[in-house]
PDB file of N, CA and C in Angstrom:
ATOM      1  N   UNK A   1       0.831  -1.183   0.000  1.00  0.00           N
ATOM      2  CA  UNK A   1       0.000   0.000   0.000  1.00  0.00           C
ATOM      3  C   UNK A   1       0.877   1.248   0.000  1.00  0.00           C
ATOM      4  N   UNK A   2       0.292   2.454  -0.853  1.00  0.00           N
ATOM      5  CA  UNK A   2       1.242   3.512  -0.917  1.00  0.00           C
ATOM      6  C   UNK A   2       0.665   4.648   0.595  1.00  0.00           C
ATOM      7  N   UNK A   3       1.832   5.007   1.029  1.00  0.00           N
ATOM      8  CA  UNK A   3       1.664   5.391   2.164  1.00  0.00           C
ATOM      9  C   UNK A   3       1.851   6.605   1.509  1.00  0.00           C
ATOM     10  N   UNK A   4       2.338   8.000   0.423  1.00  0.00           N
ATOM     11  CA  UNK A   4       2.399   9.042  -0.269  1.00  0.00           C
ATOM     12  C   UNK A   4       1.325   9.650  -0.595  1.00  0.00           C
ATOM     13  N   UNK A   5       1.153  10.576  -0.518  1.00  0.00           N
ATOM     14  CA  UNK A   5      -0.394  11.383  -1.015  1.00  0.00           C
ATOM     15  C   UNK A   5      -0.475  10.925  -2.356  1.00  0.00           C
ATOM     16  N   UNK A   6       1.193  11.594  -2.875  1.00  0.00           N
ATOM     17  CA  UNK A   6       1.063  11.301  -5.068  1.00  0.00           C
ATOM     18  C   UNK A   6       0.982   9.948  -4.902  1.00  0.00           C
ATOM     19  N   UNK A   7       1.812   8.645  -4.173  1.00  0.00           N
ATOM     20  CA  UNK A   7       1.269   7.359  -4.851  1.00  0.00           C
ATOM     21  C   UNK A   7      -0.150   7.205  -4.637  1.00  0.00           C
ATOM     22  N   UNK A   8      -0.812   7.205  -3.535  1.00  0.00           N
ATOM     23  CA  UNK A   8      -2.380   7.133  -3.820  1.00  0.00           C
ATOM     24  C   UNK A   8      -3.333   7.517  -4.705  1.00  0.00           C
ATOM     25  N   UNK A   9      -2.655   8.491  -5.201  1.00  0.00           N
ATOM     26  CA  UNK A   9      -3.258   9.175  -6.506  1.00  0.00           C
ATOM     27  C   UNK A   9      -2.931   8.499  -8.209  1.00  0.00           C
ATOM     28  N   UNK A  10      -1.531   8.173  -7.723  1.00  0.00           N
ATOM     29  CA  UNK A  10      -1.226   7.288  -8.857  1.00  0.00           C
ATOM     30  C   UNK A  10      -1.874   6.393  -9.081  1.00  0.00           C
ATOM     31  N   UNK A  11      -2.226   5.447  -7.900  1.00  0.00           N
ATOM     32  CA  UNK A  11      -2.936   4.506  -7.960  1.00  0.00           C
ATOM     33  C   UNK A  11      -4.062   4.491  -8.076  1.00  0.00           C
ATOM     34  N   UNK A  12      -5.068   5.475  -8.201  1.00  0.00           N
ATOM     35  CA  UNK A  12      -5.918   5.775  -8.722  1.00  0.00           C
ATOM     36  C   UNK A  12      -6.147   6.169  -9.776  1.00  0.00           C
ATOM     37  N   UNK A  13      -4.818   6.585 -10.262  1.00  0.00           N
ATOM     38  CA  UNK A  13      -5.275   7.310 -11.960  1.00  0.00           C
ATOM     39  C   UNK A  13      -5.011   5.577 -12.651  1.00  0.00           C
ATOM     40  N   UNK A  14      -4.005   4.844 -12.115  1.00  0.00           N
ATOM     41  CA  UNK A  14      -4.169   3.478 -12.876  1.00  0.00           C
ATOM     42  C   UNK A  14      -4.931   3.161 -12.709  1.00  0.00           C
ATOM     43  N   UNK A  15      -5.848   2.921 -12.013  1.00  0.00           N
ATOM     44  CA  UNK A  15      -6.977   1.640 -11.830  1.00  0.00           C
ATOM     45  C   UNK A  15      -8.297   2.620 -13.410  1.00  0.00           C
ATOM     46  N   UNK A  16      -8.538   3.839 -13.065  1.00  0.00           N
ATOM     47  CA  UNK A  16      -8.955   4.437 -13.823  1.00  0.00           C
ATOM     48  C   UNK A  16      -8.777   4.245 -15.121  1.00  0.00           C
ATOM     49  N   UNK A  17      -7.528   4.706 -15.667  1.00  0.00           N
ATOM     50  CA  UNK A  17      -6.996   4.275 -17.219  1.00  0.00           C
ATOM     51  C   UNK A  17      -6.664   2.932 -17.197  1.00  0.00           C
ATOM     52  N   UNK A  18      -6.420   2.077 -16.470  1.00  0.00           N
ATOM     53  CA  UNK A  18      -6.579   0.449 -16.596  1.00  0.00           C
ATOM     54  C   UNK A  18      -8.344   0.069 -17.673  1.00  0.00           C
ATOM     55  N   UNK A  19      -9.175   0.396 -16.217  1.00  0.00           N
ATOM     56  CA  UNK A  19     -10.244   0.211 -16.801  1.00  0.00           C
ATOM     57  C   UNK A  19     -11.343   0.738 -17.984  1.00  0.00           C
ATOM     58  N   UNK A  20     -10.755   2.012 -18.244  1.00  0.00           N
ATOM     59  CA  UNK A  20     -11.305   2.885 -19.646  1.00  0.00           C
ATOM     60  C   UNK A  20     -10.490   1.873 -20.737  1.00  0.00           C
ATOM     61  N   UNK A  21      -8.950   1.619 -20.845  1.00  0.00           N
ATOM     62  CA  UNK A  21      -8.038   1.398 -21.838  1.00  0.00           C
ATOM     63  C   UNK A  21      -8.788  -0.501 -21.817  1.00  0.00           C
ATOM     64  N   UNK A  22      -8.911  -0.885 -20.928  1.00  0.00           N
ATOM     65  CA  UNK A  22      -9.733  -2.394 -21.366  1.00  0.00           C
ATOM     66  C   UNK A  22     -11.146  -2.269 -21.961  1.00  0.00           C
ATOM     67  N   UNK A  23     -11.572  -1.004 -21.383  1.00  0.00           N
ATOM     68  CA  UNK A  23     -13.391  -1.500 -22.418  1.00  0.00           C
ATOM     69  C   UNK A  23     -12.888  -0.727 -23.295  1.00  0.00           C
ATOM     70  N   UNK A  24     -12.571   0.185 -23.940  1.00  0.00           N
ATOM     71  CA  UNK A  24     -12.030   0.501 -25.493  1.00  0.00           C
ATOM     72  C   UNK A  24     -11.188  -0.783 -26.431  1.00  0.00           C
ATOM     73  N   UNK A  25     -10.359  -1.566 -25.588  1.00  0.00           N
ATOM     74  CA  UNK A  25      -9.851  -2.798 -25.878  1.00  0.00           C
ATOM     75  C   UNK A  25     -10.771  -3.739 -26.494  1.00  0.00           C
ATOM     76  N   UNK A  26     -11.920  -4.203 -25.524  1.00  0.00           N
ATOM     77  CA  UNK A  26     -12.912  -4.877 -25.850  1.00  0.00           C
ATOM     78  C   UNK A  26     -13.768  -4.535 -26.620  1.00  0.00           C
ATOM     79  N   UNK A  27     -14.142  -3.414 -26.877  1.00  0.00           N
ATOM     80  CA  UNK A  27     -15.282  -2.647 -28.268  1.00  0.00           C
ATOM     81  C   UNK A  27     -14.282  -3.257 -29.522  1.00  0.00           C
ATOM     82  N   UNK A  28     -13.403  -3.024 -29.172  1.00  0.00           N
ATOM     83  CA  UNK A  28     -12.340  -2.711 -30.793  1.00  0.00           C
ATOM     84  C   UNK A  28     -12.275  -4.341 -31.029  1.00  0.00           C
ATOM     85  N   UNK A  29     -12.105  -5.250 -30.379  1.00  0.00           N
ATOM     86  CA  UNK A  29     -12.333  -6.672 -31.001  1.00  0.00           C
ATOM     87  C   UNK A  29     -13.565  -7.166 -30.720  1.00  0.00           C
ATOM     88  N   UNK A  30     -14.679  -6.973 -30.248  1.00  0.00           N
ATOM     89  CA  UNK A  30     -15.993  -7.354 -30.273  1.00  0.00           C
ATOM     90  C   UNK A  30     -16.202  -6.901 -31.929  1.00  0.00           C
ATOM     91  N   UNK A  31     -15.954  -5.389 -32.609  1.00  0.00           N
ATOM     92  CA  UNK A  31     -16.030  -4.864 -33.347  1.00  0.00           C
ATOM     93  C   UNK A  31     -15.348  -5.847 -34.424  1.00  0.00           C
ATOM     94  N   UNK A  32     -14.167  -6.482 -34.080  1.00  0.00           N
ATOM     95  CA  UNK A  32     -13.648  -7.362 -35.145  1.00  0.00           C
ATOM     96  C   UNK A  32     -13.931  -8.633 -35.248  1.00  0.00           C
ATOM     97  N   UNK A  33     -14.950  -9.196 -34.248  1.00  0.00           N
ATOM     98  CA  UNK A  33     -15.343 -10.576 -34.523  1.00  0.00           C
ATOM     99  C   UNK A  33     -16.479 -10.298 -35.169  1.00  0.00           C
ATOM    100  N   UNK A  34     -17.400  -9.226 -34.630  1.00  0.00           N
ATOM    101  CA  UNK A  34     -18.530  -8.742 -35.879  1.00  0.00           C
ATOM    102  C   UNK A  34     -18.288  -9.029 -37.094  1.00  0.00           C
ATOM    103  N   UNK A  35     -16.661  -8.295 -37.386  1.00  0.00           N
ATOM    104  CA  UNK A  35     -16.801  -8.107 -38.732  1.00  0.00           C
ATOM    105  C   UNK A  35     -16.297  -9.469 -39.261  1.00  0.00           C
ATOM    106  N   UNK A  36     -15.886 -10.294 -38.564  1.00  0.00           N
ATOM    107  CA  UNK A  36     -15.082 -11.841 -39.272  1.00  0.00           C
ATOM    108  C   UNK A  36     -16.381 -12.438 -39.318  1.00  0.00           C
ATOM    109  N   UNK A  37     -17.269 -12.176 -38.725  1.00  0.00           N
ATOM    110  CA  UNK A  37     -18.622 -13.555 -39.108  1.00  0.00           C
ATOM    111  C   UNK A  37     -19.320 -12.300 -40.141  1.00  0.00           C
ATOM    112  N   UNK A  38     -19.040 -11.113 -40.516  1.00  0.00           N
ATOM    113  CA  UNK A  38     -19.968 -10.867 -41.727  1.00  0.00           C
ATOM    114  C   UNK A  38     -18.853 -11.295 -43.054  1.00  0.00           C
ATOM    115  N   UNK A  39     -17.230 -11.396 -42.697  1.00  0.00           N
ATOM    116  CA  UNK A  39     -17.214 -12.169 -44.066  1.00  0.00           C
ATOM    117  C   UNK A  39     -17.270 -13.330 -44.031  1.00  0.00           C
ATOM    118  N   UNK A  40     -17.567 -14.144 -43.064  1.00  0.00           N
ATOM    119  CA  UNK A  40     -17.742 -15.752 -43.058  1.00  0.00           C
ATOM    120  C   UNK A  40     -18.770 -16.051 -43.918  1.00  0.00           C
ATOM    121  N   UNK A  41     -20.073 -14.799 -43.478  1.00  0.00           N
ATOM    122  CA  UNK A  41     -21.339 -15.176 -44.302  1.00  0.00           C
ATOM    123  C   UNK A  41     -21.154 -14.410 -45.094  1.00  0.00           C
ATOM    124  N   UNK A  42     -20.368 -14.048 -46.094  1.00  0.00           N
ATOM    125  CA  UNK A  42     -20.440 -13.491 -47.298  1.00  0.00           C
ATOM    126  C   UNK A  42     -21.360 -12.051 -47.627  1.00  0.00           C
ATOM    127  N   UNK A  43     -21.789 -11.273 -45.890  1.00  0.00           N
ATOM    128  CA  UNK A  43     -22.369 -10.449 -46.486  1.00  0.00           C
ATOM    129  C   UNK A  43     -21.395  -8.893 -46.686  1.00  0.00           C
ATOM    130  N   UNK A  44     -21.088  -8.968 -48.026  1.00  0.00           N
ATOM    131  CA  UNK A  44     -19.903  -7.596 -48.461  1.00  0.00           C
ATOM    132  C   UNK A  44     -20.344  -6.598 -47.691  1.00  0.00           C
ATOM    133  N   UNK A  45     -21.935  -5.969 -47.965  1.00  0.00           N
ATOM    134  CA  UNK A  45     -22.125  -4.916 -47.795  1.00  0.00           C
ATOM    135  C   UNK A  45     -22.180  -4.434 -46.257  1.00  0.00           C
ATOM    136  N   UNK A  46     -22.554  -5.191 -45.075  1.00  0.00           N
ATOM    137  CA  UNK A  46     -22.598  -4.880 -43.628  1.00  0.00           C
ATOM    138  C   UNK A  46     -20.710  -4.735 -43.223  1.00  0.00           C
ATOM    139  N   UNK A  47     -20.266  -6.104 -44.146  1.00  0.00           N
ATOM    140  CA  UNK A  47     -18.661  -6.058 -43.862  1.00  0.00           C
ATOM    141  C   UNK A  47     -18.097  -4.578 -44.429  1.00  0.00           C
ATOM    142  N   UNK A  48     -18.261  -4.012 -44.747  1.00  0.00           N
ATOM    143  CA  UNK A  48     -17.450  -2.524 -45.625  1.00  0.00           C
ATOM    144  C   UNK A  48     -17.880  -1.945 -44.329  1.00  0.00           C
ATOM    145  N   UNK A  49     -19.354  -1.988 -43.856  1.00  0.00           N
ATOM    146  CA  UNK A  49     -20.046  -1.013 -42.750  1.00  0.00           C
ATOM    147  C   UNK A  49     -18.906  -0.761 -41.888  1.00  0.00           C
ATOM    148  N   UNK A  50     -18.951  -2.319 -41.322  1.00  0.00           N
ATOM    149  CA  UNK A  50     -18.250  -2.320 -40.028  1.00  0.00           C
ATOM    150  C   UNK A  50     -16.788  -2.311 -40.022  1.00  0.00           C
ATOM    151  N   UNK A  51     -16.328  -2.743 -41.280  1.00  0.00           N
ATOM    152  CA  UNK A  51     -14.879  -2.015 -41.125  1.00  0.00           C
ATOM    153  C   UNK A  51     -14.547  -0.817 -41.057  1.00  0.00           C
ATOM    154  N   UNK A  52     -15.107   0.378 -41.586  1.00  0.00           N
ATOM    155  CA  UNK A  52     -15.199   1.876 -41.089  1.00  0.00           C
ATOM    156  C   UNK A  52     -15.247   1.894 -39.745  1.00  0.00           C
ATOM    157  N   UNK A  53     -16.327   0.953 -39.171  1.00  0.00           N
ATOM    158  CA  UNK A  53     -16.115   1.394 -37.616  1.00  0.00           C
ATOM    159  C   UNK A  53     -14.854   0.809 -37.000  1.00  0.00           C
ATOM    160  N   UNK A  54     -14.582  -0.161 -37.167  1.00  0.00           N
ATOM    161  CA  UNK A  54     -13.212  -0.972 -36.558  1.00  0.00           C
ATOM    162  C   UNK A  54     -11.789  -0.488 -36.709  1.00  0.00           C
ATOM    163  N   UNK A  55     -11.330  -0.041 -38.322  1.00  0.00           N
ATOM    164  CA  UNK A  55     -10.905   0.918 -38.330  1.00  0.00           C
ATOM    165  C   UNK A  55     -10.698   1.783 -37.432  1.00  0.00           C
ATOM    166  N   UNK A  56     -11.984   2.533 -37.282  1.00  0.00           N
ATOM    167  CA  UNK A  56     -11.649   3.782 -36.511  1.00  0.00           C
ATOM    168  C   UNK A  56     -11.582   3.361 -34.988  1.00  0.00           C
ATOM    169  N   UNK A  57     -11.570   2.579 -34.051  1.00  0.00           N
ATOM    170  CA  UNK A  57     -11.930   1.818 -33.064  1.00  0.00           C
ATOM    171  C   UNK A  57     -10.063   2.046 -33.262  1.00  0.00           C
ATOM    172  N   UNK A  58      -9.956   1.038 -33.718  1.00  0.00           N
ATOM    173  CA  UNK A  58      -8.266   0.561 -33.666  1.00  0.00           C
ATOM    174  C   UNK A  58      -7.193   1.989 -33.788  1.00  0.00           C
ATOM    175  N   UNK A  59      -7.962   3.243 -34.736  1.00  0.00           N
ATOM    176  CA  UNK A  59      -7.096   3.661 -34.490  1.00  0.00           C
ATOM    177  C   UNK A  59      -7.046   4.891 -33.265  1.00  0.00           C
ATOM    178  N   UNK A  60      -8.538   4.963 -33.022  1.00  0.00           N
ATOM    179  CA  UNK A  60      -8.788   5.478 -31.582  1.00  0.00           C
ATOM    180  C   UNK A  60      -7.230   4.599 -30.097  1.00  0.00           C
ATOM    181  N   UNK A  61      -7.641   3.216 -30.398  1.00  0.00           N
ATOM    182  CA  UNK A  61      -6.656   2.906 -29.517  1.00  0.00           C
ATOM    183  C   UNK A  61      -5.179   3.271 -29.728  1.00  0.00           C
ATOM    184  N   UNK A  62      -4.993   3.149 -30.980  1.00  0.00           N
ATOM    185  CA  UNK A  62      -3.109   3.792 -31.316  1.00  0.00           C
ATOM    186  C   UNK A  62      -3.164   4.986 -30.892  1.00  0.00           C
ATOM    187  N   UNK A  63      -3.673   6.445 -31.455  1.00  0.00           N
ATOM    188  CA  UNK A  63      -4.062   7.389 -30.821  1.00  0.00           C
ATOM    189  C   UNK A  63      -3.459   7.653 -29.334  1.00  0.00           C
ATOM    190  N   UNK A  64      -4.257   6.731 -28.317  1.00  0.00           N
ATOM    191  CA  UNK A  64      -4.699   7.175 -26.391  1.00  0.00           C
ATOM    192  C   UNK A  64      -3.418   6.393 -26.510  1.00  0.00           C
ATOM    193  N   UNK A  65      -2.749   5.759 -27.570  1.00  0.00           N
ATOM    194  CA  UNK A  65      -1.454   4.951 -26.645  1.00  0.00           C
ATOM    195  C   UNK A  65      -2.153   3.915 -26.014  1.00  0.00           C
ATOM    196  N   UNK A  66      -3.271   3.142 -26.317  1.00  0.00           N
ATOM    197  CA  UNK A  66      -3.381   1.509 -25.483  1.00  0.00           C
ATOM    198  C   UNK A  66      -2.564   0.147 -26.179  1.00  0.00           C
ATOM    199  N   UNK A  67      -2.540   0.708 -27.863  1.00  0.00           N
ATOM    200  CA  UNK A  67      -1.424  -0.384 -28.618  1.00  0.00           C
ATOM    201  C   UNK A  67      -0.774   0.513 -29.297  1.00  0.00           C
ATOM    202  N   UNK A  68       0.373  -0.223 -29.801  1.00  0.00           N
ATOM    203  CA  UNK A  68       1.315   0.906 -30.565  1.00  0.00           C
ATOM    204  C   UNK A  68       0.376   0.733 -32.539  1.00  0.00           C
ATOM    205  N   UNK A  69       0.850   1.714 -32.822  1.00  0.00           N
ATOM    206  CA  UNK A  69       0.510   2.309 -34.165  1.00  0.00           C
ATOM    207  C   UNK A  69       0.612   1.360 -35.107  1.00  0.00           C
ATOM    208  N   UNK A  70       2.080   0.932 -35.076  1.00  0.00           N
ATOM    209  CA  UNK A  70       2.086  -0.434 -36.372  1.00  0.00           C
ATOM    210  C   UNK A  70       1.403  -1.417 -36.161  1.00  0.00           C
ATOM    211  N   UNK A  71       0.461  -1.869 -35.138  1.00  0.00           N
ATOM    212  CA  UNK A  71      -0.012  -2.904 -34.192  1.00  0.00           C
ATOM    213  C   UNK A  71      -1.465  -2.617 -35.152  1.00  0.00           C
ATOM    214  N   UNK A  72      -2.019  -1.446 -34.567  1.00  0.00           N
ATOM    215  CA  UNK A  72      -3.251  -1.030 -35.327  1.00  0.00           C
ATOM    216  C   UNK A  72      -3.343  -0.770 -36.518  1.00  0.00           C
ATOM    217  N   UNK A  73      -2.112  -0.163 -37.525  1.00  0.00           N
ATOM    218  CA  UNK A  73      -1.983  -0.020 -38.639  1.00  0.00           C
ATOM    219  C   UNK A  73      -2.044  -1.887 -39.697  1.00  0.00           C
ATOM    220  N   UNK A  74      -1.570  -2.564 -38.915  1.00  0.00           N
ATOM    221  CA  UNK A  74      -1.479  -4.095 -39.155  1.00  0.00           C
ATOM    222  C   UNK A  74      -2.842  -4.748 -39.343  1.00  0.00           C
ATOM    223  N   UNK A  75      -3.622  -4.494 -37.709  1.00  0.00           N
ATOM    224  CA  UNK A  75      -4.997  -5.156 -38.044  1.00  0.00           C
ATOM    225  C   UNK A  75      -5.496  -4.230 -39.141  1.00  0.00           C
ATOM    226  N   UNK A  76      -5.601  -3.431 -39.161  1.00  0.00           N
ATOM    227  CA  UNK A  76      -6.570  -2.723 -39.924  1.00  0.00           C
ATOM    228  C   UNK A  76      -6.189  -2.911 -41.625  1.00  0.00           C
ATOM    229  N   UNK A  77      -4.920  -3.293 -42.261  1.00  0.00           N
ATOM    230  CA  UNK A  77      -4.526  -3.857 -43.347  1.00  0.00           C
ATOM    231  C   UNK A  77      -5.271  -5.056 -43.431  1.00  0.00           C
ATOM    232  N   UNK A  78      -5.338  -5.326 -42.280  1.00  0.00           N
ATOM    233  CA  UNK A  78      -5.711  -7.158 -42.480  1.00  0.00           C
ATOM    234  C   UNK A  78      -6.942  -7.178 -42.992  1.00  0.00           C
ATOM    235  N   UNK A  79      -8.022  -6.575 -42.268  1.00  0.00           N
ATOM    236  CA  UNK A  79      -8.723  -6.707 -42.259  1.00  0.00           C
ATOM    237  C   UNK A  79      -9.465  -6.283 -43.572  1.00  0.00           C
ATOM    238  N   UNK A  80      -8.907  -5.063 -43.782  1.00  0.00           N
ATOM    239  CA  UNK A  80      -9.008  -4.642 -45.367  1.00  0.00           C
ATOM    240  C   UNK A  80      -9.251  -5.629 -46.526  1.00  0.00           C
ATOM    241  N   UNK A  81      -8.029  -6.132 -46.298  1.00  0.00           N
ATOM    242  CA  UNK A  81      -7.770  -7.086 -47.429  1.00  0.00           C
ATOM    243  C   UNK A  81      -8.818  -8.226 -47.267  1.00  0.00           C
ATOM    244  N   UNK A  82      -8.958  -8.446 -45.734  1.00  0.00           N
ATOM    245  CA  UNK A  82     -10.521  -9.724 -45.732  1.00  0.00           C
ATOM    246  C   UNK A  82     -11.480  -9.441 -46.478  1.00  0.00           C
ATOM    247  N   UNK A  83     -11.850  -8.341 -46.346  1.00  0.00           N
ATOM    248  CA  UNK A  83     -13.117  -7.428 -47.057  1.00  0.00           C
ATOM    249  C   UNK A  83     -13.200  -7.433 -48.263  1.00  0.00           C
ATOM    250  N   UNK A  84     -11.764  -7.133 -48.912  1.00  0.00           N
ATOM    251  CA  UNK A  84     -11.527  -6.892 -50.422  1.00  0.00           C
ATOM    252  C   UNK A  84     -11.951  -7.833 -51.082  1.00  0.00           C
ATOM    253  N   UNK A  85     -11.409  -9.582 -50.968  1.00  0.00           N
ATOM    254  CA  UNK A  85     -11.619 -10.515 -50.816  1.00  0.00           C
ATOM    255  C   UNK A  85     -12.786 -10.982 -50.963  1.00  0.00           C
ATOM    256  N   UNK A  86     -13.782 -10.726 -50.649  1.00  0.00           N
ATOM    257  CA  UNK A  86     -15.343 -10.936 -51.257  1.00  0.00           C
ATOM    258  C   UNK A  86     -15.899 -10.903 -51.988  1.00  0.00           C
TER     259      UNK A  86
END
Protein backbone atom coordinates (compact mmCIF):
# COMPACT_ATOMS: atom_id res chain seq x y z
CA UNK A 1 0.00 0.00 0.00
CA UNK A 2 1.24 3.51 -0.92
CA UNK A 3 1.66 5.39 2.16
CA UNK A 4 2.40 9.04 -0.27
CA UNK A 5 -0.39 11.38 -1.01
CA UNK A 6 1.06 11.30 -5.07
CA UNK A 7 1.27 7.36 -4.85
CA UNK A 8 -2.38 7.13 -3.82
CA UNK A 9 -3.26 9.17 -6.51
CA UNK A 10 -1.23 7.29 -8.86
CA UNK A 11 -2.94 4.51 -7.96
CA UNK A 12 -5.92 5.78 -8.72
CA UNK A 13 -5.27 7.31 -11.96
CA UNK A 14 -4.17 3.48 -12.88
CA UNK A 15 -6.98 1.64 -11.83
CA UNK A 16 -8.95 4.44 -13.82
CA UNK A 17 -7.00 4.27 -17.22
CA UNK A 18 -6.58 0.45 -16.60
CA UNK A 19 -10.24 0.21 -16.80
CA UNK A 20 -11.31 2.88 -19.65
CA UNK A 21 -8.04 1.40 -21.84
CA UNK A 22 -9.73 -2.39 -21.37
CA UNK A 23 -13.39 -1.50 -22.42
CA UNK A 24 -12.03 0.50 -25.49
CA UNK A 25 -9.85 -2.80 -25.88
CA UNK A 26 -12.91 -4.88 -25.85
CA UNK A 27 -15.28 -2.65 -28.27
CA UNK A 28 -12.34 -2.71 -30.79
CA UNK A 29 -12.33 -6.67 -31.00
CA UNK A 30 -15.99 -7.35 -30.27
CA UNK A 31 -16.03 -4.86 -33.35
CA UNK A 32 -13.65 -7.36 -35.15
CA UNK A 33 -15.34 -10.58 -34.52
CA UNK A 34 -18.53 -8.74 -35.88
CA UNK A 35 -16.80 -8.11 -38.73
CA UNK A 36 -15.08 -11.84 -39.27
CA UNK A 37 -18.62 -13.56 -39.11
CA UNK A 38 -19.97 -10.87 -41.73
CA UNK A 39 -17.21 -12.17 -44.07
CA UNK A 40 -17.74 -15.75 -43.06
CA UNK A 41 -21.34 -15.18 -44.30
CA UNK A 42 -20.44 -13.49 -47.30
CA UNK A 43 -22.37 -10.45 -46.49
CA UNK A 44 -19.90 -7.60 -48.46
CA UNK A 45 -22.12 -4.92 -47.79
CA UNK A 46 -22.60 -4.88 -43.63
CA UNK A 47 -18.66 -6.06 -43.86
CA UNK A 48 -17.45 -2.52 -45.62
CA UNK A 49 -20.05 -1.01 -42.75
CA UNK A 50 -18.25 -2.32 -40.03
CA UNK A 51 -14.88 -2.02 -41.12
CA UNK A 52 -15.20 1.88 -41.09
CA UNK A 53 -16.11 1.39 -37.62
CA UNK A 54 -13.21 -0.97 -36.56
CA UNK A 55 -10.90 0.92 -38.33
CA UNK A 56 -11.65 3.78 -36.51
CA UNK A 57 -11.93 1.82 -33.06
CA UNK A 58 -8.27 0.56 -33.67
CA UNK A 59 -7.10 3.66 -34.49
CA UNK A 60 -8.79 5.48 -31.58
CA UNK A 61 -6.66 2.91 -29.52
CA UNK A 62 -3.11 3.79 -31.32
CA UNK A 63 -4.06 7.39 -30.82
CA UNK A 64 -4.70 7.18 -26.39
CA UNK A 65 -1.45 4.95 -26.65
CA UNK A 66 -3.38 1.51 -25.48
CA UNK A 67 -1.42 -0.38 -28.62
CA UNK A 68 1.31 0.91 -30.56
CA UNK A 69 0.51 2.31 -34.17
CA UNK A 70 2.09 -0.43 -36.37
CA UNK A 71 -0.01 -2.90 -34.19
CA UNK A 72 -3.25 -1.03 -35.33
CA UNK A 73 -1.98 -0.02 -38.64
CA UNK A 74 -1.48 -4.09 -39.16
CA UNK A 75 -5.00 -5.16 -38.04
CA UNK A 76 -6.57 -2.72 -39.92
CA UNK A 77 -4.53 -3.86 -43.35
CA UNK A 78 -5.71 -7.16 -42.48
CA UNK A 79 -8.72 -6.71 -42.26
CA UNK A 80 -9.01 -4.64 -45.37
CA UNK A 81 -7.77 -7.09 -47.43
CA UNK A 82 -10.52 -9.72 -45.73
CA UNK A 83 -13.12 -7.43 -47.06
CA UNK A 84 -11.53 -6.89 -50.42
CA UNK A 85 -11.62 -10.52 -50.82
CA UNK A 86 -15.34 -10.94 -51.26
Amino acid sequence: MPHHKSSKKRVRQTETRTFRNKVRTTNARTSEKKLRTFTTAGDKENASKQLILTQSLYAKLAKHGVIKANTAARKTSRLTKLVASL
